[in-house]
N, C-alpha and C. Protein backbone atom coordinates (compact mmCIF):
# COMPACT_ATOMS: atom_id res chain seq x y z
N UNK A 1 0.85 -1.18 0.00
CA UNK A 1 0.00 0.00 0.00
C UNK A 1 0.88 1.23 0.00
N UNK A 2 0.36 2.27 -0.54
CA UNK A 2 1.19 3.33 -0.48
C UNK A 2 -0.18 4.71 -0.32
N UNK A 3 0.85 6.17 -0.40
CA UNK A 3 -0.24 7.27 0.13
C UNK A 3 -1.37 7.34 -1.22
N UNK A 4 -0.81 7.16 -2.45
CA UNK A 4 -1.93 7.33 -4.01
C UNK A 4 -3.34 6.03 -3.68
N UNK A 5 -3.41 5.46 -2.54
CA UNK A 5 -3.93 4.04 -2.40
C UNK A 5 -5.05 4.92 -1.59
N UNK A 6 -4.56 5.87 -0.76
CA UNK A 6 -5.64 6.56 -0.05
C UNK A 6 -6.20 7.55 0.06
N UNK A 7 -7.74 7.64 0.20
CA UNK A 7 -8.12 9.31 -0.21
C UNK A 7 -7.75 10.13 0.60
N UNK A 8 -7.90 11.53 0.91
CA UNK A 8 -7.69 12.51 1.68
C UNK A 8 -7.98 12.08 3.40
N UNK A 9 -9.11 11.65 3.26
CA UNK A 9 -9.90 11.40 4.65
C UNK A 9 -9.45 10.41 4.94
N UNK A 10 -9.23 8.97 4.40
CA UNK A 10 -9.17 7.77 4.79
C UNK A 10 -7.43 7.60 5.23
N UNK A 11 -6.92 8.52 4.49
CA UNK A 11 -5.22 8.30 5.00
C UNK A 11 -4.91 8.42 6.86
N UNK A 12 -5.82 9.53 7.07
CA UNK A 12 -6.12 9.31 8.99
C UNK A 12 -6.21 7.95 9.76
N UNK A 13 -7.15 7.15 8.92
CA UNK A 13 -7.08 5.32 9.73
C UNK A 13 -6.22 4.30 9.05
N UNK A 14 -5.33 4.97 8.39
CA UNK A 14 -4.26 3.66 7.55
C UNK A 14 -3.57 2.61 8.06
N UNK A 15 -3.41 3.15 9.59
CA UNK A 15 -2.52 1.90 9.95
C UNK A 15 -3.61 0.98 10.60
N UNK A 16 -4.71 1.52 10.96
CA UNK A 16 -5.65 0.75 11.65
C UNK A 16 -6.36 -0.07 10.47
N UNK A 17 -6.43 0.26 9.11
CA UNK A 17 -6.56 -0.45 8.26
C UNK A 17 -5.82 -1.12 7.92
N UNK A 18 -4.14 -1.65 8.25
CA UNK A 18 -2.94 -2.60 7.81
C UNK A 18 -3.74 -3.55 9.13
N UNK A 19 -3.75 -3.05 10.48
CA UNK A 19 -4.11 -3.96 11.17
C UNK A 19 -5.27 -4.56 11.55
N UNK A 20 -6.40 -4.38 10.54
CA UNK A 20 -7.69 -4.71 10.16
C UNK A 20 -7.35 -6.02 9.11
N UNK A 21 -6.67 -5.51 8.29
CA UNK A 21 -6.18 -6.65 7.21
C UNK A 21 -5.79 -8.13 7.97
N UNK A 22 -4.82 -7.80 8.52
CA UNK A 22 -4.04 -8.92 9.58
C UNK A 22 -4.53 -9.12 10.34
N UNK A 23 -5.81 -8.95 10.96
CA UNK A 23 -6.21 -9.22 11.99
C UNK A 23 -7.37 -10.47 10.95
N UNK A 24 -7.88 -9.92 9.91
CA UNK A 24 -8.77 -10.11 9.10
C UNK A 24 -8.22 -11.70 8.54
N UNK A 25 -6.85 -11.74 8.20
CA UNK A 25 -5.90 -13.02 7.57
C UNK A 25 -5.97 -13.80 8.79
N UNK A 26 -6.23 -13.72 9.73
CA UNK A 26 -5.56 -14.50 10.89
C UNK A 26 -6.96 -14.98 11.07
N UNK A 27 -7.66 -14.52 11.01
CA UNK A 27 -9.68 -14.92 11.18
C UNK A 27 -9.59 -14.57 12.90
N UNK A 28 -9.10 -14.06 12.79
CA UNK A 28 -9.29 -13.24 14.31
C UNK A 28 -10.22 -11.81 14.14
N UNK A 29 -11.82 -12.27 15.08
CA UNK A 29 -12.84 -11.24 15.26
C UNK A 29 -12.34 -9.56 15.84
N UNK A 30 -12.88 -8.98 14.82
CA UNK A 30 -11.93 -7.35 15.09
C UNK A 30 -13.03 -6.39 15.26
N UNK A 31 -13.26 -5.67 15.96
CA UNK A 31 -13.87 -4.24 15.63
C UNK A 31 -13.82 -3.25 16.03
N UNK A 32 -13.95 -2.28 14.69
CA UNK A 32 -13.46 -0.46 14.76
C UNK A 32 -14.10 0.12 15.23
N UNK A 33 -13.28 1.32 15.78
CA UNK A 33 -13.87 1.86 16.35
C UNK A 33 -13.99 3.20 15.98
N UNK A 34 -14.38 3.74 14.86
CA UNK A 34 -14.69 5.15 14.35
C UNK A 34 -13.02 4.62 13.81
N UNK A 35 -12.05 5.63 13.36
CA UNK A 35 -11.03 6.17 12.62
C UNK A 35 -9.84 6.13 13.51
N UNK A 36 -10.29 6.10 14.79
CA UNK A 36 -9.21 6.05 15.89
C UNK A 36 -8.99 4.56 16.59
N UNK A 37 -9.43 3.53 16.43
CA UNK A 37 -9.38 2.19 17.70
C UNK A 37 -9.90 1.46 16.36
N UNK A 38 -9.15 -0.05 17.25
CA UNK A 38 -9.39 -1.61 16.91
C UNK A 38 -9.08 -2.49 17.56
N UNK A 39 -10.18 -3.17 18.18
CA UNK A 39 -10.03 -3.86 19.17
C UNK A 39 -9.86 -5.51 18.34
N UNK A 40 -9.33 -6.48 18.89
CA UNK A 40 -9.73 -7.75 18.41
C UNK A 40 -9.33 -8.49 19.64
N UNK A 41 -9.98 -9.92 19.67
CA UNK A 41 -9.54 -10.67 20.36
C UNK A 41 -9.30 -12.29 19.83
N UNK A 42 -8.28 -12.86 20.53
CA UNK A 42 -7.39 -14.15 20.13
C UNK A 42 -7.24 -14.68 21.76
N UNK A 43 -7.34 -15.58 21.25
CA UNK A 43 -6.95 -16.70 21.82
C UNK A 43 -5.27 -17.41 22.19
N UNK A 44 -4.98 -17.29 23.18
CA UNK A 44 -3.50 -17.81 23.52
C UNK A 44 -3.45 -19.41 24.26
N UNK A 45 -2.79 -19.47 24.86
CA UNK A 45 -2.07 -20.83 25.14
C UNK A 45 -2.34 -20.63 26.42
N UNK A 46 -2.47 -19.43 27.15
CA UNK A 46 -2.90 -19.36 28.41
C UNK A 46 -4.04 -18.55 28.82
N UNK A 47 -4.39 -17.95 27.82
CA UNK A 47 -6.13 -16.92 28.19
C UNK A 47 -6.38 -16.39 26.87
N UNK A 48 -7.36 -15.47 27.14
CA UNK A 48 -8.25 -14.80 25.76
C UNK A 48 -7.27 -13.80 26.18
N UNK A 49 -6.81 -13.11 25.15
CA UNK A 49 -6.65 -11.41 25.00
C UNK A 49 -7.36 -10.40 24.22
N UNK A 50 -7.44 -9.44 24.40
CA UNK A 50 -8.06 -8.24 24.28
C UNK A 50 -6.69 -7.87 23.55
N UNK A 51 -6.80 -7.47 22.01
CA UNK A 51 -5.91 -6.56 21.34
C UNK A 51 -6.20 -5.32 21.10
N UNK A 52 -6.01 -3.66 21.36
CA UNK A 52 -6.11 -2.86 20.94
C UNK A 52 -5.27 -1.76 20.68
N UNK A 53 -5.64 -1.40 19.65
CA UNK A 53 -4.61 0.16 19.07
C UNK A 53 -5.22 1.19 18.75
N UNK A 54 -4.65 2.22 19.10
CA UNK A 54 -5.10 3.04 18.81
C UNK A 54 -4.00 4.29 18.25
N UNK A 55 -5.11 5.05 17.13
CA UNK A 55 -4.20 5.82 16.23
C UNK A 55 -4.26 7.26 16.76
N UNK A 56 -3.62 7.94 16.95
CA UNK A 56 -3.59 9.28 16.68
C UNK A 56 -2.48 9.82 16.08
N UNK A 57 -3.66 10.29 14.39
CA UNK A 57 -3.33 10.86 13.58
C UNK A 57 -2.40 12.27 14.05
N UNK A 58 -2.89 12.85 14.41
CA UNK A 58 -1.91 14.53 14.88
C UNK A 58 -0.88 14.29 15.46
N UNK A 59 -0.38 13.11 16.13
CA UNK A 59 0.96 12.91 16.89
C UNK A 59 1.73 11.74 16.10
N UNK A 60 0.74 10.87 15.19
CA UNK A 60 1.37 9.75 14.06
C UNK A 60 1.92 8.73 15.17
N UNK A 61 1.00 8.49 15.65
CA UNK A 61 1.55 7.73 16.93
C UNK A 61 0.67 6.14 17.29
N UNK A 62 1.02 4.96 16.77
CA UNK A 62 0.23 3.95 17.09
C UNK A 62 0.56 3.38 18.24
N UNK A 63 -0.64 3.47 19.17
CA UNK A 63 -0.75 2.80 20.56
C UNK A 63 -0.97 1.26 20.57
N UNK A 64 -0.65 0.18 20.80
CA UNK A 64 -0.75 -1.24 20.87
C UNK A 64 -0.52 -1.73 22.40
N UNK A 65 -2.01 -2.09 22.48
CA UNK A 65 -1.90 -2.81 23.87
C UNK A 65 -2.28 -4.46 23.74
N UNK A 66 -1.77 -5.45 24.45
CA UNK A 66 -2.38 -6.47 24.49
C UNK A 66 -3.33 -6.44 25.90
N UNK A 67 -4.26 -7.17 26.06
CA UNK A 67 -4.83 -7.47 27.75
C UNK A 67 -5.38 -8.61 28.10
N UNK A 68 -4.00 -9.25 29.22
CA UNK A 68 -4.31 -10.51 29.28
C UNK A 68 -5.57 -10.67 30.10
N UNK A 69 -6.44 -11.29 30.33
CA UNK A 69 -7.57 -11.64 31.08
C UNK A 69 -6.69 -11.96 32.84
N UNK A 70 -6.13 -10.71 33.45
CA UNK A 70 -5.59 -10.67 34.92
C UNK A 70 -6.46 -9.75 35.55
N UNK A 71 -6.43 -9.84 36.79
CA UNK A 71 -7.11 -8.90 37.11
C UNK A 71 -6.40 -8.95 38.80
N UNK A 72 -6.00 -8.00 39.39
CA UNK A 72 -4.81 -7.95 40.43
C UNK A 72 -5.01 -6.82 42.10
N UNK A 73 -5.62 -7.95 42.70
CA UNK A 73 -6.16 -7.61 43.82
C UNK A 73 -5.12 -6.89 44.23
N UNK A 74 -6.05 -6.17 45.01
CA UNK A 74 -5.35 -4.19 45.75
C UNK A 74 -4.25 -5.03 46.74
N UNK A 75 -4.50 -6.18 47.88
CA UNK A 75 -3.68 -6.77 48.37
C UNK A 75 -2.51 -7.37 47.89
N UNK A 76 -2.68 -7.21 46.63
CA UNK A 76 -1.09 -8.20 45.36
C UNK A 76 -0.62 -6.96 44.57
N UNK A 77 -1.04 -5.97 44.66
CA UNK A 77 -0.31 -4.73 43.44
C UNK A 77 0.82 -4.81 43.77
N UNK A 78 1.37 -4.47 45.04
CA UNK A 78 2.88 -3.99 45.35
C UNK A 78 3.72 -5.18 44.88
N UNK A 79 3.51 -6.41 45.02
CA UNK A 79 3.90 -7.54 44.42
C UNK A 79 4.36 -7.31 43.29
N UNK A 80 3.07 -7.03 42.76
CA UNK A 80 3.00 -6.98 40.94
C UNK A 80 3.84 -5.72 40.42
N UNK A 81 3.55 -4.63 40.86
CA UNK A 81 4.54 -3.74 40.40
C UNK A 81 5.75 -4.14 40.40
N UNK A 82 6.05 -5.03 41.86
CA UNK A 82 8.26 -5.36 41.97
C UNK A 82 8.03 -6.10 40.58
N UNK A 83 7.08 -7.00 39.84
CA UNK A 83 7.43 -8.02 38.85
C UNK A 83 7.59 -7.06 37.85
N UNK A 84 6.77 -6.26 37.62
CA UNK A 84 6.83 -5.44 36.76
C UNK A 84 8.52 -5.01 36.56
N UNK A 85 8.70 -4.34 37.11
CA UNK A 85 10.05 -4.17 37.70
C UNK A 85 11.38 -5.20 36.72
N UNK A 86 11.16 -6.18 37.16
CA UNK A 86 11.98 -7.41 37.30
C UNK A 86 12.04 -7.91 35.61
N UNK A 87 10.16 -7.35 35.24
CA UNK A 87 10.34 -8.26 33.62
C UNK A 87 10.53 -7.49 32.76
N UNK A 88 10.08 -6.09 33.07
CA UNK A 88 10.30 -4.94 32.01
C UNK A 88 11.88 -4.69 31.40
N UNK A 89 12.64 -5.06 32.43
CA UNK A 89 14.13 -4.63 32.36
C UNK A 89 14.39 -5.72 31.24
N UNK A 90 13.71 -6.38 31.14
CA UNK A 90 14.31 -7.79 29.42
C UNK A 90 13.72 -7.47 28.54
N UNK A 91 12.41 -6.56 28.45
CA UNK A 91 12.47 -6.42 26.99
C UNK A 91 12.66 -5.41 26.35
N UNK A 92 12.54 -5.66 24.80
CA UNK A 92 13.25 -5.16 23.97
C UNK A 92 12.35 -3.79 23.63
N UNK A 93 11.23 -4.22 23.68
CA UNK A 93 9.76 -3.49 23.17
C UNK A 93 8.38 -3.46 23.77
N UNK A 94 8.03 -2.43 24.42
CA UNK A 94 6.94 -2.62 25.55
C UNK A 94 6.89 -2.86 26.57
N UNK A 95 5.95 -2.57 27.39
CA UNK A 95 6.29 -2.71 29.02
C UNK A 95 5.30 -3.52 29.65
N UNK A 96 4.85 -4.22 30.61
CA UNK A 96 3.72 -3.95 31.13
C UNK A 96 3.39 -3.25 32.46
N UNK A 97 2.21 -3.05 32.70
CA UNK A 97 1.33 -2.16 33.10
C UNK A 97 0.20 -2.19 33.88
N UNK A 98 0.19 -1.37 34.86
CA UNK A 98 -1.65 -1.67 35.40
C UNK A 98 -2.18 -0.95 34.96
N UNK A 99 -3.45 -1.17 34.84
CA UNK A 99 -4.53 0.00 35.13
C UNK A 99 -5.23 0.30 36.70
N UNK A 100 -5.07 0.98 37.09
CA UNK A 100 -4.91 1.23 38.54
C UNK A 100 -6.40 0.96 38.46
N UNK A 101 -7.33 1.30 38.27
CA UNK A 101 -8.87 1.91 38.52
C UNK A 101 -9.42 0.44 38.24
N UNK A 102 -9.16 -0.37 37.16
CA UNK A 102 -9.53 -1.47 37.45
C UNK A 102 -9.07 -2.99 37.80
N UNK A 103 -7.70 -2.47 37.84
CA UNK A 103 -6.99 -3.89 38.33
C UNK A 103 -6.63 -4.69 37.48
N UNK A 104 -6.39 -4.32 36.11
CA UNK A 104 -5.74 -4.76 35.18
C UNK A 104 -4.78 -5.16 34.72
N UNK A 105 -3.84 -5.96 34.24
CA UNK A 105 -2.60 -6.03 33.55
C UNK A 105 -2.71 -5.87 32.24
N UNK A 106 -1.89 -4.96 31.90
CA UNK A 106 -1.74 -4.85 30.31
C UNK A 106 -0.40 -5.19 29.72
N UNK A 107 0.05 -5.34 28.48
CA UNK A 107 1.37 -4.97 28.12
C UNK A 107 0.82 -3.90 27.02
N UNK A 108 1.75 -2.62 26.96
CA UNK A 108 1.84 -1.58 26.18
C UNK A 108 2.88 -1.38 25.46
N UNK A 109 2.95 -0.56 23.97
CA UNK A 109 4.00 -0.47 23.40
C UNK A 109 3.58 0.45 22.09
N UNK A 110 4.23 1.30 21.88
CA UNK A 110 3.40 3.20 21.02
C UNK A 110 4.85 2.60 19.54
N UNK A 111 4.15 3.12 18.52
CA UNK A 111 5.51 3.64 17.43
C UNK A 111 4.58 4.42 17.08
N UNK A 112 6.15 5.40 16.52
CA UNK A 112 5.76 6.27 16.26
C UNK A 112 5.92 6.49 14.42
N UNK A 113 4.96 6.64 13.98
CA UNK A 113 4.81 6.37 12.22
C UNK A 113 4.69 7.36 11.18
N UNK A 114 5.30 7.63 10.25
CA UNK A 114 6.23 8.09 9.26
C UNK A 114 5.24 8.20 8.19
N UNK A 115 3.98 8.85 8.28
CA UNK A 115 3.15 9.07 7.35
C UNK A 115 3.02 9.74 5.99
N UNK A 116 3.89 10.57 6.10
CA UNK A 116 4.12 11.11 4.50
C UNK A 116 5.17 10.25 3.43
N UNK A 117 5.38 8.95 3.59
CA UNK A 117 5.40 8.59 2.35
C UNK A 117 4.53 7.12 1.68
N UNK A 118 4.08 6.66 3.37
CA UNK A 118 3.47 5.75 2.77
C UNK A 118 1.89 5.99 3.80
N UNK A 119 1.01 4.12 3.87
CA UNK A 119 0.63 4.12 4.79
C UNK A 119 0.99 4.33 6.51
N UNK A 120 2.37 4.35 6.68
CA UNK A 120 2.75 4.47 7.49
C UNK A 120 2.97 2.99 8.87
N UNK A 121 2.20 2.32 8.05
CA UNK A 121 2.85 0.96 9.03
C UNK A 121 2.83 -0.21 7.97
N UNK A 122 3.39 -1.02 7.73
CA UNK A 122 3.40 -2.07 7.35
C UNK A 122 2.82 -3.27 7.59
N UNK A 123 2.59 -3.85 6.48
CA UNK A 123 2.35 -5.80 7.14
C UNK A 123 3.36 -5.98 8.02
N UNK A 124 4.45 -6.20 7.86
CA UNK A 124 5.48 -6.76 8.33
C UNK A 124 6.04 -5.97 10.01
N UNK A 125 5.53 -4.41 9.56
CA UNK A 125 5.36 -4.31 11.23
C UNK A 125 4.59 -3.93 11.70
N UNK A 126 3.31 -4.37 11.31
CA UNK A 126 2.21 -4.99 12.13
C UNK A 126 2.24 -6.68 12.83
N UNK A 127 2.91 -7.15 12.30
CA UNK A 127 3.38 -8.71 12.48
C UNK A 127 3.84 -8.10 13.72
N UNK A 128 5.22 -7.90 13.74
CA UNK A 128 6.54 -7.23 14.74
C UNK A 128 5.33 -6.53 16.05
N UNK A 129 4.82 -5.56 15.81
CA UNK A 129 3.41 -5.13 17.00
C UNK A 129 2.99 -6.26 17.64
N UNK A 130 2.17 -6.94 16.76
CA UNK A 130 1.21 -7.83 17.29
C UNK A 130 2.04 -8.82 17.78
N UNK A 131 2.82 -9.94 17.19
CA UNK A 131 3.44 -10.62 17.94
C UNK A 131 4.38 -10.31 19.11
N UNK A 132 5.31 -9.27 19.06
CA UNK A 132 5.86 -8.87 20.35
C UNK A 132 4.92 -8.71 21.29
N UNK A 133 4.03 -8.21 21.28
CA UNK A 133 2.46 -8.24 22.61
C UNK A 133 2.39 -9.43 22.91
N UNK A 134 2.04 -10.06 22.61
CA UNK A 134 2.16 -11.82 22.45
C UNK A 134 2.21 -12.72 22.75
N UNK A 135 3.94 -12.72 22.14
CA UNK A 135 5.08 -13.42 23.00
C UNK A 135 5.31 -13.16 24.30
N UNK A 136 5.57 -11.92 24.53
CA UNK A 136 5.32 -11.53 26.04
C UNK A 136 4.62 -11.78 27.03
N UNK A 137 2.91 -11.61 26.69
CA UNK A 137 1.66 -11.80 27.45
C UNK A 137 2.19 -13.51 27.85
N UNK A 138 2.38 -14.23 26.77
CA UNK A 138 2.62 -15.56 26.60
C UNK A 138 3.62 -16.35 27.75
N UNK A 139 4.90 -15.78 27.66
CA UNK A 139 6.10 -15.69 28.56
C UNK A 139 5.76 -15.65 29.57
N UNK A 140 5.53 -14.38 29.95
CA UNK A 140 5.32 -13.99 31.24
C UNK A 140 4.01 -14.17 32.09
N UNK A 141 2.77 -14.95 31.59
CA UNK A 141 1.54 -15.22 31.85
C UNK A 141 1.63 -15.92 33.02
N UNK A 142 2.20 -17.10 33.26
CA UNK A 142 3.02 -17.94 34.27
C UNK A 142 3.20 -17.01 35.61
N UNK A 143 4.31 -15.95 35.28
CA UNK A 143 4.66 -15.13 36.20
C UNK A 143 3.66 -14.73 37.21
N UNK A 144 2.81 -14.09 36.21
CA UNK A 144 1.94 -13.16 37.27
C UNK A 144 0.79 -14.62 38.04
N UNK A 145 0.81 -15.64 38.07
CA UNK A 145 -0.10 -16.58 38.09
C UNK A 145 0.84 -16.91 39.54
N UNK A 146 2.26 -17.26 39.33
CA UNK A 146 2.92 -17.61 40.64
C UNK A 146 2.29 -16.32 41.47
N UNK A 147 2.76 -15.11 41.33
CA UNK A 147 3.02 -14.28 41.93
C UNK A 147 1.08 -13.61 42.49
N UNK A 148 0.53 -14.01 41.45
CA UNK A 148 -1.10 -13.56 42.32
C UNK A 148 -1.62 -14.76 43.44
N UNK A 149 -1.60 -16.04 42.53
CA UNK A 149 -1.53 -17.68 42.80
C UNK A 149 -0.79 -18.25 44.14
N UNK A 150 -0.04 -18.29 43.52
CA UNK A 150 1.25 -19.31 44.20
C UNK A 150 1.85 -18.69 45.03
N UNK A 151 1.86 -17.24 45.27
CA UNK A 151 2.17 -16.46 46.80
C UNK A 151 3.65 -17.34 46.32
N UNK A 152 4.30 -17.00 45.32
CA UNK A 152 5.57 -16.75 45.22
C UNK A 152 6.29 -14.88 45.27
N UNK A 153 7.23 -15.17 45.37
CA UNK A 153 8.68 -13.45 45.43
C UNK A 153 8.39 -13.29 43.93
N UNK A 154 8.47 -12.13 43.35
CA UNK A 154 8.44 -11.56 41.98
C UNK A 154 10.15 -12.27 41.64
N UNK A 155 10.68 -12.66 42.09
CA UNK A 155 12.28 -13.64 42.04
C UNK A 155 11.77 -15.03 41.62
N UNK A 156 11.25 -15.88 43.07
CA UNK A 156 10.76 -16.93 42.79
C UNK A 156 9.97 -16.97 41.40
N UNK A 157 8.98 -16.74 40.84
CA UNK A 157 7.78 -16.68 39.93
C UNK A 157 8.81 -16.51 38.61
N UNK A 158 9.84 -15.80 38.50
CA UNK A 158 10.61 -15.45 37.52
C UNK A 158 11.30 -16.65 37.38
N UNK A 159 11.89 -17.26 38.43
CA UNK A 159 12.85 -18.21 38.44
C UNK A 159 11.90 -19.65 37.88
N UNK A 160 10.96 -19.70 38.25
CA UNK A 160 9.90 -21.02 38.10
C UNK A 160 9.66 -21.46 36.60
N UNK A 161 8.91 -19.98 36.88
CA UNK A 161 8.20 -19.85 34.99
C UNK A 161 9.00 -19.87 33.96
N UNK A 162 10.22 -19.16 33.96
CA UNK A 162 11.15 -19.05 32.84
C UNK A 162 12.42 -20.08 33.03
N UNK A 163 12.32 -21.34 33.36
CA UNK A 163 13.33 -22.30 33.32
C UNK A 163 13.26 -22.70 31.37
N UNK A 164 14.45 -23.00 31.52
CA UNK A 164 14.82 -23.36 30.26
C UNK A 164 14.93 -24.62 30.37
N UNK A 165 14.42 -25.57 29.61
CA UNK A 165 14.58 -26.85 29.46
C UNK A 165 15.56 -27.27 28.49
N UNK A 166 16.73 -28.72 29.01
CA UNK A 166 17.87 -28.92 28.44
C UNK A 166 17.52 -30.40 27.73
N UNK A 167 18.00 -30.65 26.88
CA UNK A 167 17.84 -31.66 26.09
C UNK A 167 16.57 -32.08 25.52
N UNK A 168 16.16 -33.38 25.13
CA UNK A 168 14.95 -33.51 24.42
C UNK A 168 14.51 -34.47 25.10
N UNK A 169 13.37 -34.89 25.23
CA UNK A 169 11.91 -35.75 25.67
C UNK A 169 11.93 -36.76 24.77
């Protein structure tokens, strides 16, 4: 896709239209939200997630959140924040996050997009978005499960969940 692909008006939701497409290839259920949001949700290996992005055009700025189905009693935040802490420092791209007001875990992660020569995001990094959310939620899903669960140390829960397994089965 390029900018001759889009009219005046429609060049505002372009990237939310790359990730309408891909969301669309994957047969993963999506829906817009006016010119600004797109929510979809998928299915993981450990819960449903909630995918959403959101565009703003005036700052060229795509917001990508994943949201794992957590939800993190007022008695476990301080917990959860040290994990926070502990897992944010490994990655490469995105953080996660509460939402204070409802007790949420999110992972978050913004680019910022280069609109005057094309659509401004790509297939290929829309892939890179969506799967880095992901992999992460994926990874680290475990974690927060010791650490709400298992009344493990944001140490312990790290140490549990992320063992590497040596040789083959």
């Amino acid at each position: 896709m390029n900018l001759e692909d889009y009219s005046e008006g429609s060049l505002a939701s372009a990237p939310l239209d790359i990730l309408e497409e891909y969301f669309s290839a994957h047969d993963w259920q999506s829906e817009r939200n006016g010119d600004e949001e797109i929510v979809a949700a998928v299915k993981g290996s450990w819960t449903q997630y909630e995918l959403r992005a959101v565009w703003r055009s005036e700052d060229r700025v795509l917001q990508f959140l994943a949201l794992p189905d957590i939800r993190v009693p007022e008695e476990k935040r301080q917990l959860v924040y040290e994990t926070f802490g502990l897992i944010n420092e490994q990655l490469w791209l995105g953080h996660f996050e509460l939402w204070a007001a409802s007790g949420m875990i999110l992972f978050r992660h913004a680019a910022l997009l280069d609109t005057s020569s094309q659509a401004g995001l790509t297939l290929e990094q829309a892939e890179t978005l969506i799967e880095a959310a992901l992999d992460e939620c994926e990874r680290f899903y475990p974690v927060f499960q010791f650490v709400l669960w298992g009344d493990k140390t944001p140490e312990e829960a790290l140490e549990a969940a992320l063992v590497d397994t040596a040789g083959e089965a």
